[in-house]
N, C-alpha and C. Protein backbone atom coordinates (compact mmCIF):
# COMPACT_ATOMS: atom_id res chain seq x y z
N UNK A 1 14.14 6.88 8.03
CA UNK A 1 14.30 7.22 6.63
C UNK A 1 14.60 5.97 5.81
N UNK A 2 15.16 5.01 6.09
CA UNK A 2 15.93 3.94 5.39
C UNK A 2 14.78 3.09 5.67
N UNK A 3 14.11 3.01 6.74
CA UNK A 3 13.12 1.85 6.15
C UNK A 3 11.87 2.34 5.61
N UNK A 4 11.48 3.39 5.86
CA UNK A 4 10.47 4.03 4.60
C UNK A 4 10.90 3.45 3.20
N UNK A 5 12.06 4.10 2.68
CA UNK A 5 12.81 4.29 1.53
C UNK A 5 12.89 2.32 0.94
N UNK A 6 13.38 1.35 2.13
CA UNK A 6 13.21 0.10 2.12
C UNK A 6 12.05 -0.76 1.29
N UNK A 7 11.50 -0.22 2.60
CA UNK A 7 9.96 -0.69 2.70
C UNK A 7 8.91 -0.52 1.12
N UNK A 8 9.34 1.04 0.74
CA UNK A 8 8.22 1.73 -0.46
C UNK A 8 9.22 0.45 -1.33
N UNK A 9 10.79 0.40 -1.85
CA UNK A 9 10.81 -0.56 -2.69
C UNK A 9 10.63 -2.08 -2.39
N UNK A 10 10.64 -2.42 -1.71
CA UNK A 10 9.70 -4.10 -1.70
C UNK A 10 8.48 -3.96 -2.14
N UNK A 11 7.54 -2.78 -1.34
CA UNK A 11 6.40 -3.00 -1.67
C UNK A 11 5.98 -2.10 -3.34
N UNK A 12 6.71 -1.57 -3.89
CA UNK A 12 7.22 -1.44 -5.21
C UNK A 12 7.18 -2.52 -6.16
N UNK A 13 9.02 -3.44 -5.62
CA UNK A 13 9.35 -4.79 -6.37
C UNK A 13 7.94 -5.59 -6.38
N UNK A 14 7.55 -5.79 -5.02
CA UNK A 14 6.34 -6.66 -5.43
C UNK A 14 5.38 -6.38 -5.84
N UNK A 15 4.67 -4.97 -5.90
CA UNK A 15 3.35 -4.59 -6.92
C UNK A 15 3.91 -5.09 -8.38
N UNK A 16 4.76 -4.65 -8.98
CA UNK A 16 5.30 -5.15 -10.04
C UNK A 16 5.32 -7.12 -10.29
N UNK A 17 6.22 -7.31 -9.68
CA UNK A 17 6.20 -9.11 -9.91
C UNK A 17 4.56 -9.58 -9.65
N UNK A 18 3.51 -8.88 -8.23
CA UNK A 18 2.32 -9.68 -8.41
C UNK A 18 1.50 -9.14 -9.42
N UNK A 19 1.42 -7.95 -10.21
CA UNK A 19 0.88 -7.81 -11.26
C UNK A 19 1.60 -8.14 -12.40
N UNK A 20 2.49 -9.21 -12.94
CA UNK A 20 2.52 -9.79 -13.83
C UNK A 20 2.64 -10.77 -13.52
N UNK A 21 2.78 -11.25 -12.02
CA UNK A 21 2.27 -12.47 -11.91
C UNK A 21 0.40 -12.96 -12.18
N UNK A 22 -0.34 -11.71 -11.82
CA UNK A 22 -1.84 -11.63 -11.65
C UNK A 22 -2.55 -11.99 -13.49
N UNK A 23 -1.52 -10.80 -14.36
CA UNK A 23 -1.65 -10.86 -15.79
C UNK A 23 -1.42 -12.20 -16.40
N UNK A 24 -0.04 -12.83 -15.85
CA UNK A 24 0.18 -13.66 -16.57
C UNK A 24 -0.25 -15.54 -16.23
N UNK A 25 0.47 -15.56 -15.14
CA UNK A 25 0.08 -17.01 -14.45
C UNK A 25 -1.59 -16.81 -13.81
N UNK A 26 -2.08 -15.88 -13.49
CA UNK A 26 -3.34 -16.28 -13.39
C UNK A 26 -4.59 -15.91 -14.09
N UNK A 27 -3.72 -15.72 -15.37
CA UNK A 27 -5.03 -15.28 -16.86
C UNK A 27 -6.09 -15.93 -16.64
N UNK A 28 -5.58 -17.65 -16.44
CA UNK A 28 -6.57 -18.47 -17.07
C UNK A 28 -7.08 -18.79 -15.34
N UNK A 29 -7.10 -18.37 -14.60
CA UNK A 29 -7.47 -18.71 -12.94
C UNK A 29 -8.67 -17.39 -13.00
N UNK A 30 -8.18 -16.67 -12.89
CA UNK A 30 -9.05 -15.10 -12.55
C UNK A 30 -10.54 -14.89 -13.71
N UNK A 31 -11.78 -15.22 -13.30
CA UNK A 31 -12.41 -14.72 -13.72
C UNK A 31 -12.28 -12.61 -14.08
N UNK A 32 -13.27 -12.10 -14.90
CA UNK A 32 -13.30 -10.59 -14.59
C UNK A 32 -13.61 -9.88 -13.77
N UNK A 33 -14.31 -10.54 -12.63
CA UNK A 33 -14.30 -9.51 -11.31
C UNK A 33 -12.94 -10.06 -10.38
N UNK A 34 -12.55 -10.98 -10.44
CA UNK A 34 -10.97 -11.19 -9.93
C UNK A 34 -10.23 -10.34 -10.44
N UNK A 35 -9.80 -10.68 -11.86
CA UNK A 35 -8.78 -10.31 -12.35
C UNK A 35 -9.11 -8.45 -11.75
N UNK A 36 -10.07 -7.79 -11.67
CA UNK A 36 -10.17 -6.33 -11.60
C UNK A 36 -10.06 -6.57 -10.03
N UNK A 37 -10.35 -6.89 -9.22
CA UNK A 37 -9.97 -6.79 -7.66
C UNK A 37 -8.59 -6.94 -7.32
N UNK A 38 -7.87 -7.92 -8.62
CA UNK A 38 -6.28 -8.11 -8.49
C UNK A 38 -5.66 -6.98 -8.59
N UNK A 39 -6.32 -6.45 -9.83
CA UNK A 39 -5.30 -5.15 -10.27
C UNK A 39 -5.72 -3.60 -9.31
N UNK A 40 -7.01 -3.61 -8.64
CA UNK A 40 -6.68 -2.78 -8.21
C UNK A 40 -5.48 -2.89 -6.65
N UNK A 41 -5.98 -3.95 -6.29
CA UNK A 41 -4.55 -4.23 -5.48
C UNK A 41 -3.38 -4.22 -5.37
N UNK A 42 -2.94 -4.27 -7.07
CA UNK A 42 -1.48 -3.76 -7.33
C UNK A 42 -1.52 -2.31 -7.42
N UNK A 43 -2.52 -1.91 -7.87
CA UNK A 43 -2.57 -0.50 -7.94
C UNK A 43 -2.77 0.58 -6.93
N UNK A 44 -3.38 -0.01 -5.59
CA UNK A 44 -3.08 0.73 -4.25
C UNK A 44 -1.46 0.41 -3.91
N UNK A 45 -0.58 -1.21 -3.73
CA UNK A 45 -0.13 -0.99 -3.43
C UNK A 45 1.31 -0.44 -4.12
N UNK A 46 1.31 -0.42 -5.27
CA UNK A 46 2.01 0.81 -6.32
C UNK A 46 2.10 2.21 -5.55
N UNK A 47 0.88 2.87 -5.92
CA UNK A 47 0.34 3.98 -5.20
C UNK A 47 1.31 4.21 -3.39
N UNK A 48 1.01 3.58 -2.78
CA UNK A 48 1.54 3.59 -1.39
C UNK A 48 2.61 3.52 -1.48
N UNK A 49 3.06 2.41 -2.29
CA UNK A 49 4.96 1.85 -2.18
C UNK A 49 5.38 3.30 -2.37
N UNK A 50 5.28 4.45 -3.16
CA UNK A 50 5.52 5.45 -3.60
C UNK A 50 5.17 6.47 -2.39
N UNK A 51 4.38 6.44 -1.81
CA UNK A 51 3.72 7.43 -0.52
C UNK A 51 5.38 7.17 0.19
N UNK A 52 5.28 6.05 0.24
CA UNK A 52 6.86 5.52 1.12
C UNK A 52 7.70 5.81 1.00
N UNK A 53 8.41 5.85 -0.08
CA UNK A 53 9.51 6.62 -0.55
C UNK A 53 9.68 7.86 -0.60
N UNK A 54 8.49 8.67 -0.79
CA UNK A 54 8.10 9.96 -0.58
C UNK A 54 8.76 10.43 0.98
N UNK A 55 7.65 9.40 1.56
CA UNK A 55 7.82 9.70 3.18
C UNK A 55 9.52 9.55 3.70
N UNK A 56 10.00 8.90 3.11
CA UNK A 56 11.70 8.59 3.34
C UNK A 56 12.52 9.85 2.97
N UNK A 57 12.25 9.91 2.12
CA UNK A 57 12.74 11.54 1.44
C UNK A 57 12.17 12.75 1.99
N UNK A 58 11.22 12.63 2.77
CA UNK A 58 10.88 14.04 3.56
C UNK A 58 11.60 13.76 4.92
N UNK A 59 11.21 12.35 5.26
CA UNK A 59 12.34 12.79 6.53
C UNK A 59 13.76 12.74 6.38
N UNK A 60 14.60 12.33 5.62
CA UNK A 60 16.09 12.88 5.27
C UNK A 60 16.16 14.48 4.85
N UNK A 61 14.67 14.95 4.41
CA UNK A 61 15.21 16.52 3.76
C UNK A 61 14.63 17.60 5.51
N UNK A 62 13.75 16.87 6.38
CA UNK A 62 13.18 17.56 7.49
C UNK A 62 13.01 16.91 8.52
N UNK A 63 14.05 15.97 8.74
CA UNK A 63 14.09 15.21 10.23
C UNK A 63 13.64 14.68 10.45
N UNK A 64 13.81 13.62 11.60
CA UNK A 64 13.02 12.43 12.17
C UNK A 64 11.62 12.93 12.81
N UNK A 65 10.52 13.17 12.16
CA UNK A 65 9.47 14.24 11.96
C UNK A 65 8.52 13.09 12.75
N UNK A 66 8.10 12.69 13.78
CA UNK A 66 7.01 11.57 14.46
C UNK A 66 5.90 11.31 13.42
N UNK A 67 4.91 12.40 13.00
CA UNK A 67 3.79 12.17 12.22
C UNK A 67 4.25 10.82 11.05
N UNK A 68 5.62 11.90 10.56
CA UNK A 68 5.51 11.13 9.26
C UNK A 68 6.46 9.25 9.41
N UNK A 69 7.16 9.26 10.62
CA UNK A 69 7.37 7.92 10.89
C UNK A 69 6.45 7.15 11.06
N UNK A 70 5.11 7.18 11.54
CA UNK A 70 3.51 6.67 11.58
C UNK A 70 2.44 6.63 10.54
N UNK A 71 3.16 7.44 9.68
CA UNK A 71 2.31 8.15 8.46
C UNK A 71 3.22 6.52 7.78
N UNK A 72 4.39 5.82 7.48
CA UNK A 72 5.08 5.23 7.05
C UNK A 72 4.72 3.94 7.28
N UNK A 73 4.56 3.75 9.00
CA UNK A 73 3.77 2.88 9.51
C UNK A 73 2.58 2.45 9.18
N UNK A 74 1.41 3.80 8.98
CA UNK A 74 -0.02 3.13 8.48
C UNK A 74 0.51 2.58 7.23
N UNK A 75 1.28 3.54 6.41
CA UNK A 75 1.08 3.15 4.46
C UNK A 75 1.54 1.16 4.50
N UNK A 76 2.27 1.27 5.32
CA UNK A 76 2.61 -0.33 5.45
C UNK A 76 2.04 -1.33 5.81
N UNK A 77 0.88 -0.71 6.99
CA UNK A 77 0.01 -2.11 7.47
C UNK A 77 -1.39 -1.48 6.87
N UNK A 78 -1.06 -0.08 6.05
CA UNK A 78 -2.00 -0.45 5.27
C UNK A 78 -2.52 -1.31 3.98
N UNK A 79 -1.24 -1.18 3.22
CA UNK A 79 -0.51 -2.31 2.20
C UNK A 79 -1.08 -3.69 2.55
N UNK A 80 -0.76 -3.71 3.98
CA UNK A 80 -0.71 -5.60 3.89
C UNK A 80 -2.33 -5.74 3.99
N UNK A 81 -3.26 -5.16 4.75
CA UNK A 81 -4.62 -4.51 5.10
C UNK A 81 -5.45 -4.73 3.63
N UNK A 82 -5.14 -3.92 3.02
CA UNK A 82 -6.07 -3.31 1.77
C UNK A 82 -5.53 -4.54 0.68
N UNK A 83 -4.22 -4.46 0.39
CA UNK A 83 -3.79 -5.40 -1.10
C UNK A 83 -3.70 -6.16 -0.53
N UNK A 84 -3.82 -6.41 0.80
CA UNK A 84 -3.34 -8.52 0.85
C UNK A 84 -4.97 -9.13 1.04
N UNK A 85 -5.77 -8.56 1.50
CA UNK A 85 -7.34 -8.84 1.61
C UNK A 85 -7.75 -8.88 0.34
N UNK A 86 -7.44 -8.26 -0.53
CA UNK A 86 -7.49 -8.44 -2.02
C UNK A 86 -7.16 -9.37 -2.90
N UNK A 87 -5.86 -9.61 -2.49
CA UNK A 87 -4.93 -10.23 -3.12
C UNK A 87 -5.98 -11.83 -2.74
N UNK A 88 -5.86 -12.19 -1.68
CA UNK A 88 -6.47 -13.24 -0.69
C UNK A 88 -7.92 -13.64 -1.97
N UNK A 89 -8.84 -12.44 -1.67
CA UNK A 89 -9.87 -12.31 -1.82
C UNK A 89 -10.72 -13.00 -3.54
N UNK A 90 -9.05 -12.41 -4.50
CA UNK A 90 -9.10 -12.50 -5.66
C UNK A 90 -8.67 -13.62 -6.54
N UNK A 91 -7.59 -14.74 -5.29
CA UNK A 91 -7.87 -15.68 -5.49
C UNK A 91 -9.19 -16.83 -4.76
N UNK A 92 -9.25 -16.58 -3.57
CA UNK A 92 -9.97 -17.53 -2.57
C UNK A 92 -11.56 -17.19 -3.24
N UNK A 93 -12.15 -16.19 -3.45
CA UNK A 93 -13.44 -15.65 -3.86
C UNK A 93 -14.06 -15.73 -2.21
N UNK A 94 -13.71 -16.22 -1.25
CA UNK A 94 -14.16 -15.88 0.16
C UNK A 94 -14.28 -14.00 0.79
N UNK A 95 -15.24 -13.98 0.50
CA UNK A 95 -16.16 -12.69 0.57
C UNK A 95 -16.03 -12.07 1.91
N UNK A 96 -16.08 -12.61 2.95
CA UNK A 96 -15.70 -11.42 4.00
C UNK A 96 -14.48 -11.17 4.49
N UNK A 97 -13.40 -11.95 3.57
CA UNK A 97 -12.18 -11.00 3.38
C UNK A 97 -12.13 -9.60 3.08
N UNK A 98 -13.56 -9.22 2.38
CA UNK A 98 -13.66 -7.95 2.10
C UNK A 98 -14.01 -6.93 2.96
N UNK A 99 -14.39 -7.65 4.57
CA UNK A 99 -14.60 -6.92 5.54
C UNK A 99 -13.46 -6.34 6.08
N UNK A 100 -12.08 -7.08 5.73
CA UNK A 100 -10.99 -6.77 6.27
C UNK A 100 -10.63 -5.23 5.24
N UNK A 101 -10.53 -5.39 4.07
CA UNK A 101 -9.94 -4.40 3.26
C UNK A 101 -10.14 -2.50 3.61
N UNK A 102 -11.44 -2.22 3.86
CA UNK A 102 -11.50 -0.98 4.64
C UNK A 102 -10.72 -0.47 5.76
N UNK A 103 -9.93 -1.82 6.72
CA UNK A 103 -9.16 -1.40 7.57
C UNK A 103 -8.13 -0.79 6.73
N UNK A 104 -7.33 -1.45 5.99
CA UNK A 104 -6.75 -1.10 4.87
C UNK A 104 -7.07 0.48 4.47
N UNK A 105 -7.83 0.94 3.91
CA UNK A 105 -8.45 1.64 3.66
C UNK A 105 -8.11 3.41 4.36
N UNK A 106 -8.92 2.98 5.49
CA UNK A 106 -8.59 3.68 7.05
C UNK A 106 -7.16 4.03 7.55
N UNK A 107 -6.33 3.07 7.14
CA UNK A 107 -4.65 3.59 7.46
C UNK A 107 -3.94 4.24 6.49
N UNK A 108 -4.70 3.96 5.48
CA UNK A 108 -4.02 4.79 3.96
C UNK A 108 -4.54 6.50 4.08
N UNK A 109 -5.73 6.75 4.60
CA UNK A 109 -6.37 8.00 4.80
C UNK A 109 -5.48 7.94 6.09
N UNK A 110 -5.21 7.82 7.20
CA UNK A 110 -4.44 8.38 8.29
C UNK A 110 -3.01 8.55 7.95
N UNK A 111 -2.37 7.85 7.07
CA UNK A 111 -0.96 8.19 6.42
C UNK A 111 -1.19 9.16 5.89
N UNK A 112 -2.15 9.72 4.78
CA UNK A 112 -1.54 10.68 4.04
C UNK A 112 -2.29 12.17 5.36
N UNK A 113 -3.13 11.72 5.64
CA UNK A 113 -3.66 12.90 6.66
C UNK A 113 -2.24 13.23 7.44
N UNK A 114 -1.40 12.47 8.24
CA UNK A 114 -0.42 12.49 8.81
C UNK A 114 0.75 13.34 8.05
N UNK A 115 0.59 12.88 7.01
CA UNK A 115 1.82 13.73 6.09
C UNK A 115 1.08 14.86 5.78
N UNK A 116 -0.01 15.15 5.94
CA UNK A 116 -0.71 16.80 5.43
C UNK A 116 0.08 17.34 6.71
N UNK A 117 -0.22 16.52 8.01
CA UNK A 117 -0.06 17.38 9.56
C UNK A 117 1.26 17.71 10.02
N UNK A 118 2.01 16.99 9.42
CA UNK A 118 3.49 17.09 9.67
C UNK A 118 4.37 18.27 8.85
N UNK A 119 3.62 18.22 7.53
CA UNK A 119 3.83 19.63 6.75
C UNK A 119 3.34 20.53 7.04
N UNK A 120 2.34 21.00 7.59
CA UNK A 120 1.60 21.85 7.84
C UNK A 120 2.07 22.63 9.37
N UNK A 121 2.60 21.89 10.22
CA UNK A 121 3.48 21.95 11.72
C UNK A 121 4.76 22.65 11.50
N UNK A 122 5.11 22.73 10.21
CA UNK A 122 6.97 23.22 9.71
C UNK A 122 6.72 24.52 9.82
N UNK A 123 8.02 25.37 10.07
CA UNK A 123 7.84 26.67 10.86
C UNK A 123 8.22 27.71 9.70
C-alpha cells in the first residue's frame, strides 16, 4: 500500500516538474513533434501516477490483494517504459527508442486489466 501510494506521488511530483520543465527550459530546444511527444509523456505518466495511488487505496480499503500489487508493479515499469522512451526520444530524436515505448504500453494495459481482475474476484 505505501509504496503504491509512494511511488503514484514521485511519479506525480515528477510529471509535474518535467512538464514545466518540457514547457519551459525546453521551449526553445523542442521542435513541434517533440514538444507533442514530450507532453504526451507527461500525460501518460500523470495518468498512471494516479492509477497508483488508486491502486494504494484499494489495497488499504481490500487487502494485500496479489493482482493489484503487480497491477502497481506494471503501472511503474510501465512509467519508466512508455514516458522515459519518450522522454529520451523527445530530446535525442533517435527513433528506435520508439521501439521501446509499446513495451510501455503493454504493462499499462496489464495493470489496469489486473485491477479489472482483482475487482471482479471480490466476493
Amino acid at each position: 500500500m505505501k509504496g503504491s501510494i509512494i511511488s503514484g506521488a514521485i511519479h506525480g511530483l515528477l510529471a509535474v516538474a518535467l512538464g514545466a520543465f518540457g514547457a519551459h527550459a525546453l521551449k526553445e530546444v523542442l521542435d513541434d513533434y517533440s514538444a507533442g511527444i514530450w507532453d504526451t509523456a507527461v500525460q501518460y505518466q500523470m495518468f498512471h501516477a494516479t492509477a497508483l495511488l488508486i491502486i494504494g487505496v484499494l489495497i488499504k480499503l481490500l487487502g494485500p490483494i496479489k493482482q493489484l500489487k503487480i497491477a502497481a508493479i506494471c503501472m511503474n515499469l510501465g512509467i519508466l517504459f512508455f514516458s522515459g522512451s519518450l522522454f529520451i526520444l523527445a530530446i535525442s530524436g533517435i527513433g528506435v527508442l520508439g521501439a521501446i515505448t509499446p513495451i510501455g504500453g503493454v504493462l499499462f494495459i496489464s495493470g489496469w486489466l489486473l485491477i479489472i481482475i482483482s475487482i471482479m474476484k471480490l466476493k
